[in-house]
Protein backbone atom coordinates (compact mmCIF):
# COMPACT_ATOMS: atom_id res chain seq x y z
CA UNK A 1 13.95 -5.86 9.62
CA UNK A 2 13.97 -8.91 8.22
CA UNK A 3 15.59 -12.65 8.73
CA UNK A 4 17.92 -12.60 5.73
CA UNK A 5 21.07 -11.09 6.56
CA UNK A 6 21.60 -10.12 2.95
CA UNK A 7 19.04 -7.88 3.24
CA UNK A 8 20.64 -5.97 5.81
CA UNK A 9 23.33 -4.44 3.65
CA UNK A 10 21.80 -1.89 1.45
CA UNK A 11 24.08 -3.04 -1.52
CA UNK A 12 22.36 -6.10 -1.47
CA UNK A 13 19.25 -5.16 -1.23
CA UNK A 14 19.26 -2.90 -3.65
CA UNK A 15 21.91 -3.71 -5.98
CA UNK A 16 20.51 -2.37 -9.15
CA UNK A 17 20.62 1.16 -7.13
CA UNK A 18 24.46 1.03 -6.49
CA UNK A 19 25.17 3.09 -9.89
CA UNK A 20 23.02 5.52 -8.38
CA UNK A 21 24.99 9.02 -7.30
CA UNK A 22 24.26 9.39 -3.81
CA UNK A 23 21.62 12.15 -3.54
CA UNK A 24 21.23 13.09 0.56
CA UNK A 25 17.33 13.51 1.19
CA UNK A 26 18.25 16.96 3.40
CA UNK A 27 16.87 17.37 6.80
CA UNK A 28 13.08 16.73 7.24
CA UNK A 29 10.81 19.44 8.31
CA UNK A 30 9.68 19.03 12.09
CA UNK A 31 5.77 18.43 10.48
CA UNK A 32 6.87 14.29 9.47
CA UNK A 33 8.95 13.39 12.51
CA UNK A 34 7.79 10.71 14.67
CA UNK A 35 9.15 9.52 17.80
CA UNK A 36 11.01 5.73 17.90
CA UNK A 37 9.13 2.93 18.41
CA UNK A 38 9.40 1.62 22.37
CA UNK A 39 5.88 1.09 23.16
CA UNK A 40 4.33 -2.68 25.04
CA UNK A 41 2.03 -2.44 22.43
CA UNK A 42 5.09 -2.41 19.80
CA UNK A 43 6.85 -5.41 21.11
CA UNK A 44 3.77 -7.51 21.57
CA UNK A 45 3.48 -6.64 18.03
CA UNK A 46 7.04 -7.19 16.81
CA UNK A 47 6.96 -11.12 19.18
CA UNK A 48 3.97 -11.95 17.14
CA UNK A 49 5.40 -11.49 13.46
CA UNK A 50 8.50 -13.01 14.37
CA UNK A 51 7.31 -16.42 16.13
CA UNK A 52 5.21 -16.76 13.16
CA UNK A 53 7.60 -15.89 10.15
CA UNK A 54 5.14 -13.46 9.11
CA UNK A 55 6.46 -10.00 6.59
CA UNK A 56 5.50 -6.87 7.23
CA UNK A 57 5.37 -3.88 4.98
CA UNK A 58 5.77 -1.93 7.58
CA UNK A 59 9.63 -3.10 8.30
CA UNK A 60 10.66 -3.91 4.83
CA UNK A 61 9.44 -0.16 3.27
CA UNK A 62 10.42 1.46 6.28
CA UNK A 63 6.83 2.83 7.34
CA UNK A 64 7.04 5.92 9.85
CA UNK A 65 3.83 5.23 11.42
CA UNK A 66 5.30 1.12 12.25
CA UNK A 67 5.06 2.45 15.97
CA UNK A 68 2.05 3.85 16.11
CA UNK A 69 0.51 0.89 14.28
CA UNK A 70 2.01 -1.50 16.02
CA UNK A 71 1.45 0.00 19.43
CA UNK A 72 -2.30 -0.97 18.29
CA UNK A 73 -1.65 -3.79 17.39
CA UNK A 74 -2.32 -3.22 13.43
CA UNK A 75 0.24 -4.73 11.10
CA UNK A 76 0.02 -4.95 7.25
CA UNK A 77 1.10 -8.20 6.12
CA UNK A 78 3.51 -8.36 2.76
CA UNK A 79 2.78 -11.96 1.10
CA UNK A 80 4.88 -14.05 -1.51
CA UNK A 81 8.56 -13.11 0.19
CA UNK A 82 10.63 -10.39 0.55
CA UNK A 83 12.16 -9.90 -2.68
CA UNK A 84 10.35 -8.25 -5.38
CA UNK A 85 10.81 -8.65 -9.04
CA UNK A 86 10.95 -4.85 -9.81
CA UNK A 87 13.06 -1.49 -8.91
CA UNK A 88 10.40 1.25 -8.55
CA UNK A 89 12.69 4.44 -7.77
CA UNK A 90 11.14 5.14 -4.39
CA UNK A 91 10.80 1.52 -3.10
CA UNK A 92 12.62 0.33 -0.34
CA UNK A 93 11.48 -3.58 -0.44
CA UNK A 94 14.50 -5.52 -1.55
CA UNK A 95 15.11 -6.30 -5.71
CA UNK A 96 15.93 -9.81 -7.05
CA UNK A 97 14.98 -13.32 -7.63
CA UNK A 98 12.70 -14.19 -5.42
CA UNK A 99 12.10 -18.04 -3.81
CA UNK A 100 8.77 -20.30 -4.71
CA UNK A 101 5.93 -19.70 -2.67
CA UNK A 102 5.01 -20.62 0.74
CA UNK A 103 2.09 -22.58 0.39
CA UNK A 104 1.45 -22.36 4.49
CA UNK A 105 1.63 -18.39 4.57
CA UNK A 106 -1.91 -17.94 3.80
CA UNK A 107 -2.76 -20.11 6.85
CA UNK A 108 0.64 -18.28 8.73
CA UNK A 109 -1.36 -14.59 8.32
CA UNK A 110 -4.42 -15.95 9.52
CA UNK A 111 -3.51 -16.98 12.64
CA UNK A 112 -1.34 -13.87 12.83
CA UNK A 113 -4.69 -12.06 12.51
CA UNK A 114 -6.44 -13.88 14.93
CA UNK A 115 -3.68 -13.45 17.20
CA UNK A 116 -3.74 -9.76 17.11
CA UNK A 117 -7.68 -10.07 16.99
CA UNK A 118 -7.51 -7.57 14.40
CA UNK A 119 -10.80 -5.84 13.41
CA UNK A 120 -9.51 -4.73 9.97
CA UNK A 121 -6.17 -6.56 8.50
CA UNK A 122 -4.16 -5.37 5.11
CA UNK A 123 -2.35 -7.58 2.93
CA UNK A 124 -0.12 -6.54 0.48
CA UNK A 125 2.29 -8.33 -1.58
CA UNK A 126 5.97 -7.63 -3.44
CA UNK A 127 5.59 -8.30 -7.48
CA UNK A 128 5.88 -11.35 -8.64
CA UNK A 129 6.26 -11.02 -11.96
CA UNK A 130 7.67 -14.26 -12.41
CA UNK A 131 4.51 -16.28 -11.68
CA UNK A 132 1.70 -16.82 -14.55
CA UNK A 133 -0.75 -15.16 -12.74
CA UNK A 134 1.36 -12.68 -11.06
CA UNK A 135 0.34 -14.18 -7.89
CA UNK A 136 -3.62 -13.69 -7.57
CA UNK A 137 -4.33 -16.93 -6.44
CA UNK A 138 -2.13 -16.93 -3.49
CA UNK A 139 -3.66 -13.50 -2.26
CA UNK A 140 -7.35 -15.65 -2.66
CA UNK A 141 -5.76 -18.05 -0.50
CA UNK A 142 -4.98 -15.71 2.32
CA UNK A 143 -8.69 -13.86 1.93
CA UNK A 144 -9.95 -17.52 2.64
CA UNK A 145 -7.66 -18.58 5.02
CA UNK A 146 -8.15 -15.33 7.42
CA UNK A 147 -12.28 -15.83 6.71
CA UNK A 148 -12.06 -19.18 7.61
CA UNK A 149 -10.26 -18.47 10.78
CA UNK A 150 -11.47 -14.57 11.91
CA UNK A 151 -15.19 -14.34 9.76
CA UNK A 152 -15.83 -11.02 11.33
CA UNK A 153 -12.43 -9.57 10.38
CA UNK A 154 -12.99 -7.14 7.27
CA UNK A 155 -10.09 -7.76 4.92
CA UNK A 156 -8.24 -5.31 2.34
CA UNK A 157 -5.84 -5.79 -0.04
CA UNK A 158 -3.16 -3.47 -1.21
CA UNK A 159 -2.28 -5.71 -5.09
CA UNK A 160 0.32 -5.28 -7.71
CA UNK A 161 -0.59 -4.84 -10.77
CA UNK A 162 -0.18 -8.50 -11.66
CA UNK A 163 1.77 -7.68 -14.90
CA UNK A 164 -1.39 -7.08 -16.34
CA UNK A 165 -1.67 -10.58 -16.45
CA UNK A 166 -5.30 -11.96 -18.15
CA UNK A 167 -7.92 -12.78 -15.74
CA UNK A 168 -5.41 -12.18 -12.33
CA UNK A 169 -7.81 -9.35 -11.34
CA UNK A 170 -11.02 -10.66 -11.81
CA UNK A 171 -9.67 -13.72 -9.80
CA UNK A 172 -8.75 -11.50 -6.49
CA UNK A 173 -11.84 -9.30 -6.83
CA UNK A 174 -14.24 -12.31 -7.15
CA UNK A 175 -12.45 -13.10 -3.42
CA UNK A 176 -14.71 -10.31 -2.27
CA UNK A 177 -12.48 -8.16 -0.69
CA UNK A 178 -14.03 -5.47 1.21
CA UNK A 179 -11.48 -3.34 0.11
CA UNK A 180 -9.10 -3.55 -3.46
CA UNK A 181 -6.71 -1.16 -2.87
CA UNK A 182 -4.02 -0.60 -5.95
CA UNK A 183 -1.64 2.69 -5.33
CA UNK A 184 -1.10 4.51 -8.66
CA UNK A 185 2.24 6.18 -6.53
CA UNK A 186 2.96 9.25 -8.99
CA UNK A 187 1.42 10.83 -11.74
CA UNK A 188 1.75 9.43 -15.25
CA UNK A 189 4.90 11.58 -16.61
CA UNK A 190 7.06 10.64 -13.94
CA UNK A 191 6.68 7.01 -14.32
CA UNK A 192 9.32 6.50 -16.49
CA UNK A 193 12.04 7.52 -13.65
CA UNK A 194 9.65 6.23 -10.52
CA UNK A 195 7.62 3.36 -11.44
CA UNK A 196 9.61 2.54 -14.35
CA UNK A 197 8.13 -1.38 -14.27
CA UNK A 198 4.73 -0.44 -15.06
CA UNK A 199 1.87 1.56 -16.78
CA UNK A 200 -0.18 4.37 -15.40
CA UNK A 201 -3.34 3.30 -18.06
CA UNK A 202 -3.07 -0.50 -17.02
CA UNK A 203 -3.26 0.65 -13.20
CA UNK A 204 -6.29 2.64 -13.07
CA UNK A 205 -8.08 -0.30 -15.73
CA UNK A 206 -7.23 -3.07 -12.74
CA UNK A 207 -9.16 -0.53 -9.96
CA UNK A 208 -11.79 -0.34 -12.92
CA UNK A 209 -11.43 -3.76 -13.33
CA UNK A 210 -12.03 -5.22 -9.71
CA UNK A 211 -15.03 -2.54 -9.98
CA UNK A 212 -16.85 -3.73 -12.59
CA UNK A 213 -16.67 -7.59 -10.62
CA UNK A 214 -18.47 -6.29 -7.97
CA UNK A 215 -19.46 -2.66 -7.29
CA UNK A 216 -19.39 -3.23 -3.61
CA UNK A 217 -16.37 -3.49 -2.87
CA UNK A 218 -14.68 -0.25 -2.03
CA UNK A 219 -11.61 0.88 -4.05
CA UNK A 220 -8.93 2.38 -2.94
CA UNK A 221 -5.67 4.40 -4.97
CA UNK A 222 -2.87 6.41 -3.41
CA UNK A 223 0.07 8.80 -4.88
CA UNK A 224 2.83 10.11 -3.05
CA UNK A 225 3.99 13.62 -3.40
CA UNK A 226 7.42 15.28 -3.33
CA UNK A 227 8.82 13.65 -6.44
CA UNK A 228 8.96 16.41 -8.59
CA UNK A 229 5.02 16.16 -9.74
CA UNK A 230 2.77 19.71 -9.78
CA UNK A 231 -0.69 20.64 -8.50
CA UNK A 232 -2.20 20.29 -11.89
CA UNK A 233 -0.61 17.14 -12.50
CA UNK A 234 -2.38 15.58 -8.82
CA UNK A 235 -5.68 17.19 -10.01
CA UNK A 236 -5.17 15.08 -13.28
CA UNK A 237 -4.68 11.99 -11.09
CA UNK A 238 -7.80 12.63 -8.99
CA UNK A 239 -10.04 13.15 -12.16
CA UNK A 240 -8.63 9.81 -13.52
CA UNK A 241 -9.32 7.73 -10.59
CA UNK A 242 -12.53 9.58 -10.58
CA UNK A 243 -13.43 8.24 -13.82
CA UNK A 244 -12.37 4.64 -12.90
CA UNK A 245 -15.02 5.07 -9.89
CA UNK A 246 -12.28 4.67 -7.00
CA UNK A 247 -13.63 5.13 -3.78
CA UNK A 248 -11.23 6.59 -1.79
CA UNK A 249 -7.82 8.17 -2.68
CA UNK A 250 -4.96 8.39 -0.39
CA UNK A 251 -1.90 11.69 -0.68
CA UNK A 252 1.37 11.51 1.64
CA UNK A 253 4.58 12.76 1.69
CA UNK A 254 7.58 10.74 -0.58
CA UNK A 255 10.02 9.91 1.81
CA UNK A 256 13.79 8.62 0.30
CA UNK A 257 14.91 5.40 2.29
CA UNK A 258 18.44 5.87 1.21
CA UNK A 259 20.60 8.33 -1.01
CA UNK A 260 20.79 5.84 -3.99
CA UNK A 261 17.08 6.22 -4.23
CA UNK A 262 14.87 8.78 -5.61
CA UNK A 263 15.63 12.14 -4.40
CA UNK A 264 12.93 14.08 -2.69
CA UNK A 265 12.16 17.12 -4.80
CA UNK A 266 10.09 19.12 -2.06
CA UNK A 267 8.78 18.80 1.15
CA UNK A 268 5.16 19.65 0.58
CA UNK A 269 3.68 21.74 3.49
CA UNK A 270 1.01 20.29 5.60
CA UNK A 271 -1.11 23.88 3.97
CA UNK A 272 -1.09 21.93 0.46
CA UNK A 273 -2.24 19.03 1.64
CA UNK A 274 -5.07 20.67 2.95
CA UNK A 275 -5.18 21.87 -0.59
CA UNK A 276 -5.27 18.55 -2.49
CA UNK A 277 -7.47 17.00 0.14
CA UNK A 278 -10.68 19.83 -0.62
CA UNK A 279 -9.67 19.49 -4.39
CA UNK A 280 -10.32 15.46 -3.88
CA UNK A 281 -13.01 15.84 -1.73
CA UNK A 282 -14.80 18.70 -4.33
CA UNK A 283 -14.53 15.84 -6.92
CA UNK A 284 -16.19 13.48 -5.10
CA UNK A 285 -14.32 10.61 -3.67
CA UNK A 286 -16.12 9.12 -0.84
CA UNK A 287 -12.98 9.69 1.59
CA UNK A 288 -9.53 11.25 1.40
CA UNK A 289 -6.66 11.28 3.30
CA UNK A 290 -3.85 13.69 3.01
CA UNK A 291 -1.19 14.48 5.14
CA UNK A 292 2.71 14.20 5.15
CA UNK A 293 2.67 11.32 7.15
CA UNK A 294 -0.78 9.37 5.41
CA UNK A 295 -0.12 5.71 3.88
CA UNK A 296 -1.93 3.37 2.21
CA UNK A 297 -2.99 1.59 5.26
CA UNK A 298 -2.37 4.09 8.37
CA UNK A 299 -5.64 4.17 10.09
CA UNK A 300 -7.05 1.58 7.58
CA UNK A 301 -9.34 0.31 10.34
CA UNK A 302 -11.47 3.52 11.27
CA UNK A 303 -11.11 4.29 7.12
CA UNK A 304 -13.07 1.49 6.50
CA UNK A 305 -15.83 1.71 9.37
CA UNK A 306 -15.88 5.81 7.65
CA UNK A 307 -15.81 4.35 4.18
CA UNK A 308 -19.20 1.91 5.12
CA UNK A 309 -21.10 5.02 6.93
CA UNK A 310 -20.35 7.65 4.60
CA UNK A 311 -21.70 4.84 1.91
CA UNK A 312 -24.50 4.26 3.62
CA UNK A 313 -25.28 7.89 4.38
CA UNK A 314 -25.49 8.74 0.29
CA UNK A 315 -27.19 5.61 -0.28
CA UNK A 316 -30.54 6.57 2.61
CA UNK A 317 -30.21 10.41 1.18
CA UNK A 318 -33.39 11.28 -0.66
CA UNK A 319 -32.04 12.77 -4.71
CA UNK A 320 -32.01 15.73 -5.42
């Protein structure tokens, strides 16, 4: 999973965890099981990120859908490192002090792009926390780097909340993203023991934020459920992203990487989703995804090609 053998050892990784009682996750419901990755596809995938050093979220947080992805040759790229400055409850990137910034990783992702001839590429990043801007620049950098190299690759970003550092979000957004994604994870009275590092308020301000820079890019927010949250409590998080103008909201299933983490509090029926997905779509987001197995950037390809139709479809529609 990743080229520090450290990381390997869950202690390490995770070593403000260890305290933790060991809470088993229980056996998952046949609805979120997916078969092992083995495909060509998959190791043509896998050869590419190593010979270039690249990070993947999809190997550090454990992704379910890394073999259906890779199979098509769609990776999301983590930038900055490996470590991340904070201990969100459900995270399984690895905690500590992370090392200075690769200044040839923005170029490193490009050509990974361009080798993978991607259509559609995500880039996410750990926290960084310790960096004055919480590292906005260095996700420009990659935007300009993968331009430079792939022009008619469509890029999105998946951001931290930069610390609500001043000015961090205007710089990314100004980038011109075609899609600033931010994932508010969990809804706001459960951030104390899940998100504990941040602020529900000064999450949905960045996606109104990178809004109000330019309209057209698309935003893009997504919670996970299972953590102990309610139906009325999701509905509250729709209506606030609502408010913020967010685009398109994505709803999957919490998933506990190992028993010092967050426990999962209910394995929410593939019925409910249904549920929450007409609730979003009845308050208007322009797309929705929610299934037990939806993340942030499964499918982000087709998502995007939906996003730009369904856009464009409103847009030519005579008012009412």
């Amino acid at each position: 999973m990743t080229y520090n053998p450290d990381l390997l050892d869950p202690a390490k990784r995770h070593p403000e965890k260890q305290k933790n009682p060991d809470r088993p996750a229980g056996k998952k419901p046949d609805w979120i099981r997916v078969k092992a990755p083995t495909s060509k596809g998959y190791e043509e995938t896998r050869d590419i990120v190593r010979k270039l050093h690249l990070t993947t979220v999809c190997e550090e947080a454990g992704c379910p859908n890394i073999g259906e992805c890779w199979q098509k040759k769609h990776a999301t790229f983590m930038i900055m490192g490996e470590v991340c400055t904070r201990a969100c409850a459900f995270c399984n990137v690895a905690t500590g002090k992370p090392d200075a910034l690769n200044p040839f990783e923005p170029a490193k992702v490009a050509i990974g792009v361009q080798k993978m001839g991607l259509k559609h590429v995500v880039v996410t990043s750990v926290d960084r926390d310790d960096l004055a801007d919480g590292g906005a620049e260095h996700f420009v950098k990659t935007i300009n780097e993968i331009r430079r190299l792939s022009p008619e690759t469509t890029v999105e970003i998946l951001t931290p909340d930069f610390k609500n550092k001043a000015g961090a979000v205007e710089t990314v957004a100004r980038a011109r993203p075609d899609v600033f994604n931010h994932n508010l994870e969990t809804v706001p009275r459960l951030y104390p023991s899940v998100r504990p590092g941040a602020r529900y308020f000064i999450s949905l301000k960045l996606l109104q934020d990178a809004k109000a820079v330019d309209p057209s890019i698309f935003t893009k927010s997504g919670i996970m459920v299972g953590l102990g949250e309610t139906k009325e409590e999701v509905g509250q998080v729709m209506d606030d992203l609502r408010a913020a103008d967010v685009d398109f909201i994505t709803i999957g299933q919490y998933l506990q990487p190992t028993p010092k983490h967050h426990p999962v509090m209910d394995f929410v029926t593939p019925e409910q989703f249904a549920e929450y997905e007409r609730m979003a779509k009845n308050k208007g987001f322009l797309m929705v995804s929610a299934t037990p197995l939806t993340r942030s950037s499964h499918h982000a390809g087709e998502d995007f090609v939906k996003l730009t139709a369904i856009r464009k479809a409103r847009l030519n529609s005579p008012a009412k």
